[in-house]
C-alpha atoms as a PDB file:
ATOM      1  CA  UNK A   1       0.000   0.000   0.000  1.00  0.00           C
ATOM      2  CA  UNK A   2       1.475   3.714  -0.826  1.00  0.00           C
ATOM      3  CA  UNK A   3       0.163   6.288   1.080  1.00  0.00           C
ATOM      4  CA  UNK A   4       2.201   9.403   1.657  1.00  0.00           C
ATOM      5  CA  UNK A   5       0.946  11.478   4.291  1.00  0.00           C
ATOM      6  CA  UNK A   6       2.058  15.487   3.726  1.00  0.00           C
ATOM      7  CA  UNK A   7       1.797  17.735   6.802  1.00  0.00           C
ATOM      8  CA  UNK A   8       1.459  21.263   5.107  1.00  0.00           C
ATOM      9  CA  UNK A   9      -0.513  22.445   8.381  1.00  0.00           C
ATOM     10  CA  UNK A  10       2.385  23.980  10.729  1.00  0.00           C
ATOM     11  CA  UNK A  11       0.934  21.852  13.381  1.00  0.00           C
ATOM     12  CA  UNK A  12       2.268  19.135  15.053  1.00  0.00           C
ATOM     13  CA  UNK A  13       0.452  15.775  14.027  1.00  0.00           C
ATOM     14  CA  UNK A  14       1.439  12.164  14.737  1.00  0.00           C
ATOM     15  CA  UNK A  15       2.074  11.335  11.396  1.00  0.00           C
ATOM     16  CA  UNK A  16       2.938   7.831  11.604  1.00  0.00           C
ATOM     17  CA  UNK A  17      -0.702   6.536  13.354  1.00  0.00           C
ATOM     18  CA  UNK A  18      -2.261   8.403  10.414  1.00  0.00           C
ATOM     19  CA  UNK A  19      -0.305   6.202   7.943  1.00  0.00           C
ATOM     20  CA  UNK A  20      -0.815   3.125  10.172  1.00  0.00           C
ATOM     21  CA  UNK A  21      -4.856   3.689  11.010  1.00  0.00           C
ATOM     22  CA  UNK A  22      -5.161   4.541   6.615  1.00  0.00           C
ATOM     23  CA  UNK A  23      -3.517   1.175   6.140  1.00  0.00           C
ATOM     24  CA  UNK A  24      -5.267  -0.661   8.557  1.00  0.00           C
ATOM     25  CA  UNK A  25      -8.360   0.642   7.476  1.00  0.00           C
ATOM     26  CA  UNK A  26      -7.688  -0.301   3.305  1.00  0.00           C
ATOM     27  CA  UNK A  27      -6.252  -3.415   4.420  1.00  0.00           C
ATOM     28  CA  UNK A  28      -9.681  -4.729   6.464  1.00  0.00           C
ATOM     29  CA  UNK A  29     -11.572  -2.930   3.452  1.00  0.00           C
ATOM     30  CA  UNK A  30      -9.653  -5.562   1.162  1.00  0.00           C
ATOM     31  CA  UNK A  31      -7.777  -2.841  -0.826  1.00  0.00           C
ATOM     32  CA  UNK A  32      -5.595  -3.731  -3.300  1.00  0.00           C
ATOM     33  CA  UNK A  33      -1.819  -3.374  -1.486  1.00  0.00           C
ATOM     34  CA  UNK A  34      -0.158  -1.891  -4.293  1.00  0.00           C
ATOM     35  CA  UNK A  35      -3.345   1.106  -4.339  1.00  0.00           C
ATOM     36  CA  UNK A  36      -2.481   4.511  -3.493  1.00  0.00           C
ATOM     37  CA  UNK A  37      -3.776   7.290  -1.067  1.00  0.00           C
ATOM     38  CA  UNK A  38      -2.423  10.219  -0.345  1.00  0.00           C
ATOM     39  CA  UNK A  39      -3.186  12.403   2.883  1.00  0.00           C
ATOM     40  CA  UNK A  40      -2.828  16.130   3.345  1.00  0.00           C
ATOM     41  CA  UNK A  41      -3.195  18.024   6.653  1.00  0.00           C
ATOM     42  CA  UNK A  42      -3.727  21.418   6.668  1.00  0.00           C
ATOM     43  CA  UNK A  43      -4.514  24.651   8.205  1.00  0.00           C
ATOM     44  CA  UNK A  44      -7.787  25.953   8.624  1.00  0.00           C
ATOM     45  CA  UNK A  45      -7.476  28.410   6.411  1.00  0.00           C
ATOM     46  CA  UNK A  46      -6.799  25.951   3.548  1.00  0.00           C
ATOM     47  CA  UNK A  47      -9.639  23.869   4.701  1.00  0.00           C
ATOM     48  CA  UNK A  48     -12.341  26.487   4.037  1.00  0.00           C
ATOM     49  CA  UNK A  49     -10.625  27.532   1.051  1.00  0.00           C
ATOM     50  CA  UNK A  50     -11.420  23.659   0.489  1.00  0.00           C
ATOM     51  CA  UNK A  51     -14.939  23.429   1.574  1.00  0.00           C
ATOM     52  CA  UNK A  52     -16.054  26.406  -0.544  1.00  0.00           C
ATOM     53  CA  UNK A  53     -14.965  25.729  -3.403  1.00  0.00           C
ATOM     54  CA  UNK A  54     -15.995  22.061  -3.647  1.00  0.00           C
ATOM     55  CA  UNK A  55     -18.751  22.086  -1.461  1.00  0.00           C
ATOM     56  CA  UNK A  56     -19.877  25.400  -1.713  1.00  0.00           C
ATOM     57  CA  UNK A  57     -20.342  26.038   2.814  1.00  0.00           C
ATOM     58  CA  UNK A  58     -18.645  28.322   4.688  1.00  0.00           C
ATOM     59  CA  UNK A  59     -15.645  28.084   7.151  1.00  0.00           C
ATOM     60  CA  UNK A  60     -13.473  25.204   7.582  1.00  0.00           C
ATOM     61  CA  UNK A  61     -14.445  21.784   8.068  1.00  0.00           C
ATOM     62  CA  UNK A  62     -12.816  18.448   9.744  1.00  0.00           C
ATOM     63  CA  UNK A  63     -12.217  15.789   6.594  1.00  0.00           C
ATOM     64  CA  UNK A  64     -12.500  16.216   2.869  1.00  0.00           C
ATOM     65  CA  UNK A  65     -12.057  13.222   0.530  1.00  0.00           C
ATOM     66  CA  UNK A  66     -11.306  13.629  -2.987  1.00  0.00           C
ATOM     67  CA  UNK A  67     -11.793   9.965  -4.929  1.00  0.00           C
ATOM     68  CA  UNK A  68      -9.555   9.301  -7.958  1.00  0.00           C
ATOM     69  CA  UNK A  69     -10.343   5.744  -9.812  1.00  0.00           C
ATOM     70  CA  UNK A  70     -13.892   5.273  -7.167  1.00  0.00           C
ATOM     71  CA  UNK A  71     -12.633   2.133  -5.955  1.00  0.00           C
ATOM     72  CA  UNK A  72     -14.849  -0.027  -4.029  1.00  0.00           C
ATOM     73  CA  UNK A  73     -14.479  -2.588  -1.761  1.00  0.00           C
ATOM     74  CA  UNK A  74     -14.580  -6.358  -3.407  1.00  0.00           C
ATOM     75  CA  UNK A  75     -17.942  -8.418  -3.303  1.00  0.00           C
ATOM     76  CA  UNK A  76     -17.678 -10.984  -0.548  1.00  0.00           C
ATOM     77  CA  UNK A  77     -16.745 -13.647  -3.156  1.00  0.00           C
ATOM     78  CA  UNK A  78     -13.546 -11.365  -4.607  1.00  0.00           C
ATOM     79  CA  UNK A  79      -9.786 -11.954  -2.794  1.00  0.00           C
ATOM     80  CA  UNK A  80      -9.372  -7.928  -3.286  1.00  0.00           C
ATOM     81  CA  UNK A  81     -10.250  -4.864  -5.005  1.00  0.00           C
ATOM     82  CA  UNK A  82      -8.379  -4.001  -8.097  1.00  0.00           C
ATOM     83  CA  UNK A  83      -5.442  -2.055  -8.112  1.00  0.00           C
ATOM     84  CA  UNK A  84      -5.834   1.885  -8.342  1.00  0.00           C
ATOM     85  CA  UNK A  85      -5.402   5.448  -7.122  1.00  0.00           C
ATOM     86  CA  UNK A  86      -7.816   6.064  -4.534  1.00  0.00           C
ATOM     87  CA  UNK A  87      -7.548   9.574  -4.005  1.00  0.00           C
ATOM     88  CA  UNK A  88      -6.782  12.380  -1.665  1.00  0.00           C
ATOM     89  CA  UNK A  89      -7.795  12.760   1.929  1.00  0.00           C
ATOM     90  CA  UNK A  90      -7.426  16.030   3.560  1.00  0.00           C
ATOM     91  CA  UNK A  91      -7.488  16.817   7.183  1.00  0.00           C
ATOM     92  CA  UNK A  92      -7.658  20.160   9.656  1.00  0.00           C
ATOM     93  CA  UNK A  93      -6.113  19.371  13.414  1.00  0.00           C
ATOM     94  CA  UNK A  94      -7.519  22.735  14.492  1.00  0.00           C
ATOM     95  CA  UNK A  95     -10.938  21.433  13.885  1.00  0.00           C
ATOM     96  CA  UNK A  96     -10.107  17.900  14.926  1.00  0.00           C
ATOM     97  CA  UNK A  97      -8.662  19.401  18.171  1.00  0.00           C
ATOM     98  CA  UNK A  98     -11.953  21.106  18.653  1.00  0.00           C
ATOM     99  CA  UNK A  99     -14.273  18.689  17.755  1.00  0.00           C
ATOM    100  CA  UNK A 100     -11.869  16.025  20.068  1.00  0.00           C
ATOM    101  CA  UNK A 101     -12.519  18.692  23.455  1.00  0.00           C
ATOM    102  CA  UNK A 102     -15.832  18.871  22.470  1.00  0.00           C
ATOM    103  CA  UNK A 103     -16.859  15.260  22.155  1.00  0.00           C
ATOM    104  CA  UNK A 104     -18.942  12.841  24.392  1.00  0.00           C
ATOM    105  CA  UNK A 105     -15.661  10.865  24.975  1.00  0.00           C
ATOM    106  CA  UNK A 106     -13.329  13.818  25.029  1.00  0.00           C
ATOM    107  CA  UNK A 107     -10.191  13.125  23.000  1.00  0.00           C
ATOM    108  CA  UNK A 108      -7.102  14.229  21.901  1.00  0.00           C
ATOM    109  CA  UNK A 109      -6.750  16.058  18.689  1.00  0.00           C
ATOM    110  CA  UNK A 110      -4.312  12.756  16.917  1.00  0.00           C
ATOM    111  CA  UNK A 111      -6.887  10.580  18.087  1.00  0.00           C
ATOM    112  CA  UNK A 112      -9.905  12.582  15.990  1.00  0.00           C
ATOM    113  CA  UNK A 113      -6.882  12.861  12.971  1.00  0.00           C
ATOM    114  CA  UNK A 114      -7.265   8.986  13.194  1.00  0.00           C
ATOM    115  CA  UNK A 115     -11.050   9.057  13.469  1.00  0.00           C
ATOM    116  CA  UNK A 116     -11.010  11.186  10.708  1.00  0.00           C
ATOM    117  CA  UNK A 117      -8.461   9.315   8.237  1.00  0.00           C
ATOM    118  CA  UNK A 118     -11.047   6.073   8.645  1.00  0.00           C
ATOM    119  CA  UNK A 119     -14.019   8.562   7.870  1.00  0.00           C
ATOM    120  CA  UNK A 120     -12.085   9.857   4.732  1.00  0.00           C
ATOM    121  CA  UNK A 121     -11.340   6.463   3.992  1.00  0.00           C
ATOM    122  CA  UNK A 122     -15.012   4.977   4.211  1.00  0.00           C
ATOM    123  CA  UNK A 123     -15.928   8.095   2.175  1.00  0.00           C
ATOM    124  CA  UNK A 124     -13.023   7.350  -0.725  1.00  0.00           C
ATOM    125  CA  UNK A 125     -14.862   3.546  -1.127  1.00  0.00           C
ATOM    126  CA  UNK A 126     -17.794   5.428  -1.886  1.00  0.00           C
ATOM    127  CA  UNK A 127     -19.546   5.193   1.876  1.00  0.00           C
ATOM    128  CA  UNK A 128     -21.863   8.226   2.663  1.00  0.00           C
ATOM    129  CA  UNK A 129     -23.909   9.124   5.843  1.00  0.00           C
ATOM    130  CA  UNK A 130     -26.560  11.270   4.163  1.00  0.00           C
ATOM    131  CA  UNK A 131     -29.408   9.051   4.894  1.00  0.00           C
ATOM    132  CA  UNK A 132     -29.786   7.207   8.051  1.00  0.00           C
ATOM    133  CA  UNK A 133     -29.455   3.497   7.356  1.00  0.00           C
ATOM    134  CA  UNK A 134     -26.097   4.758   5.067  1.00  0.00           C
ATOM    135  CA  UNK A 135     -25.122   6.341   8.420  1.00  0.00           C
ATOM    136  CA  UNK A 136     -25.698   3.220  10.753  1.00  0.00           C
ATOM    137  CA  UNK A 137     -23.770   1.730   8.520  1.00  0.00           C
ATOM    138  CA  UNK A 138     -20.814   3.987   7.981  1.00  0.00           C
ATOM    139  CA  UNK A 139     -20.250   4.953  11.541  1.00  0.00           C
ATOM    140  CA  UNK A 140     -20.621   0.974  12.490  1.00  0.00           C
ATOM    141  CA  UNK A 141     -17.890   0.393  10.327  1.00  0.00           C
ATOM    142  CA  UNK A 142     -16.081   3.131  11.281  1.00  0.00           C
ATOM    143  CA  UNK A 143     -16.049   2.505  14.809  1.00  0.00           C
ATOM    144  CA  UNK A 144     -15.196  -1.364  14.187  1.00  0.00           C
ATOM    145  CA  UNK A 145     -12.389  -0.761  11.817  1.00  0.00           C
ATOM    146  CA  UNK A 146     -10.378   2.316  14.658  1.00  0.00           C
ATOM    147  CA  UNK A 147     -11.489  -0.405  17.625  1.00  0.00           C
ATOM    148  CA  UNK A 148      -9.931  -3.033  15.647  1.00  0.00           C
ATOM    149  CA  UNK A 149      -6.695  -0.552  15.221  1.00  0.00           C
ATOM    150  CA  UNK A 150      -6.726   0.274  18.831  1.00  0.00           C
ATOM    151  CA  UNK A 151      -7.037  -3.197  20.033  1.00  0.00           C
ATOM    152  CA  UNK A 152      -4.194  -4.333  17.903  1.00  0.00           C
ATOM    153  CA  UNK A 153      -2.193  -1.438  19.392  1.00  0.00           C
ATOM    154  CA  UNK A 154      -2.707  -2.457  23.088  1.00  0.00           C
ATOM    155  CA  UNK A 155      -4.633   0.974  23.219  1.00  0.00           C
ATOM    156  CA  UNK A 156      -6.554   1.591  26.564  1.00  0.00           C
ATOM    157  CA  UNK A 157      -9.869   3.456  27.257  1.00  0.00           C
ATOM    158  CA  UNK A 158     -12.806   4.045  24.975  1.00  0.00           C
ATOM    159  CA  UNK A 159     -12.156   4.759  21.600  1.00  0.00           C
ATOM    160  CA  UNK A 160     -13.136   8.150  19.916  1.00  0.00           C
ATOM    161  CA  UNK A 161     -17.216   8.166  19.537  1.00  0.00           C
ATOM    162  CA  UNK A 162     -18.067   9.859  15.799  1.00  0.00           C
ATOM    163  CA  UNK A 163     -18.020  13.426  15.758  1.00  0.00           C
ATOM    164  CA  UNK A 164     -18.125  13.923  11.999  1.00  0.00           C
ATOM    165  CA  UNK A 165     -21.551  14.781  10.895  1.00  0.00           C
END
């Protein structure tokens, strides 16, 4: 799996658990390994220069997810997906760190950047959460795939509960 992971935000990220949590997550998707991702963090300034222009709101927001070849994961009868470029994946720590003091389960900004690189992820394999049952079903996959990273880790406490909307 190549993902390159580009900090362009001039904040201090843990850059390696975002590459570990991406490939974890495309590896339990049943990516192809030789598919690439690329991740971007950046400021918030970037971001809403982002999430005007492509999705037309104001101010910044938490993920973005720009899909390249639409892969999708492989039918349960399929080894793997095929090969392919999945896209880009950008993410804002000063909203992560935000939305982390503000959740339920308050959290640390790195651990939203890793909620967040699953959600970009799920959203890159063409998962939405616009209706509810595509919801349930995102954010239940979500959830499984960073428990299963956390577990794997030795990681303590509750993991991060969803804060993307």
């Amino acid at each position: 799996m190549s993902i390159d992971v580009n900090n362009e935000s001039g904040t201090e990220v843990d850059e390696q658990a975002i590459l570990d949590i991406a490939r974890y997550a495309l590896a339990r998707m049943r990516i192809h390994p030789l598919s690439e991702l690329s991740v971007i963090v950046v400021d918030a300034a970037a971001m809403e220069q982002l999430h005007i222009q492509w999705m037309d709101l104001p101010g910044p927001t938490d993920v973005m997810s720009f899909p390249m070849d639409e892969l999708r994961p492989p039918s349960k009868d399929d080894d793997e997906s095929p090969q392919g470029l999945l896209g880009d994946i950008v993410l804002c720590p000063e909203v992560a760190q935000k939305q982390g003091k503000e959740a339920d389960t308050q959290h640390s900004m790195d651990e939203e950047l890793q909620l967040l690189t699953v959600h970009g992820v799920l959203h890159l394999l063409g998962y939405d959460h616009e209706e509810p049952d595509e919801k349930a079903e995102m954010f239940g996959l979500q959830a499984a795939i960073v428990d299963g990273w956390r577990a794997e880790r030795g990681l303590t406490g509750p993991s991060p509960a969803p804060t993307v909307s």
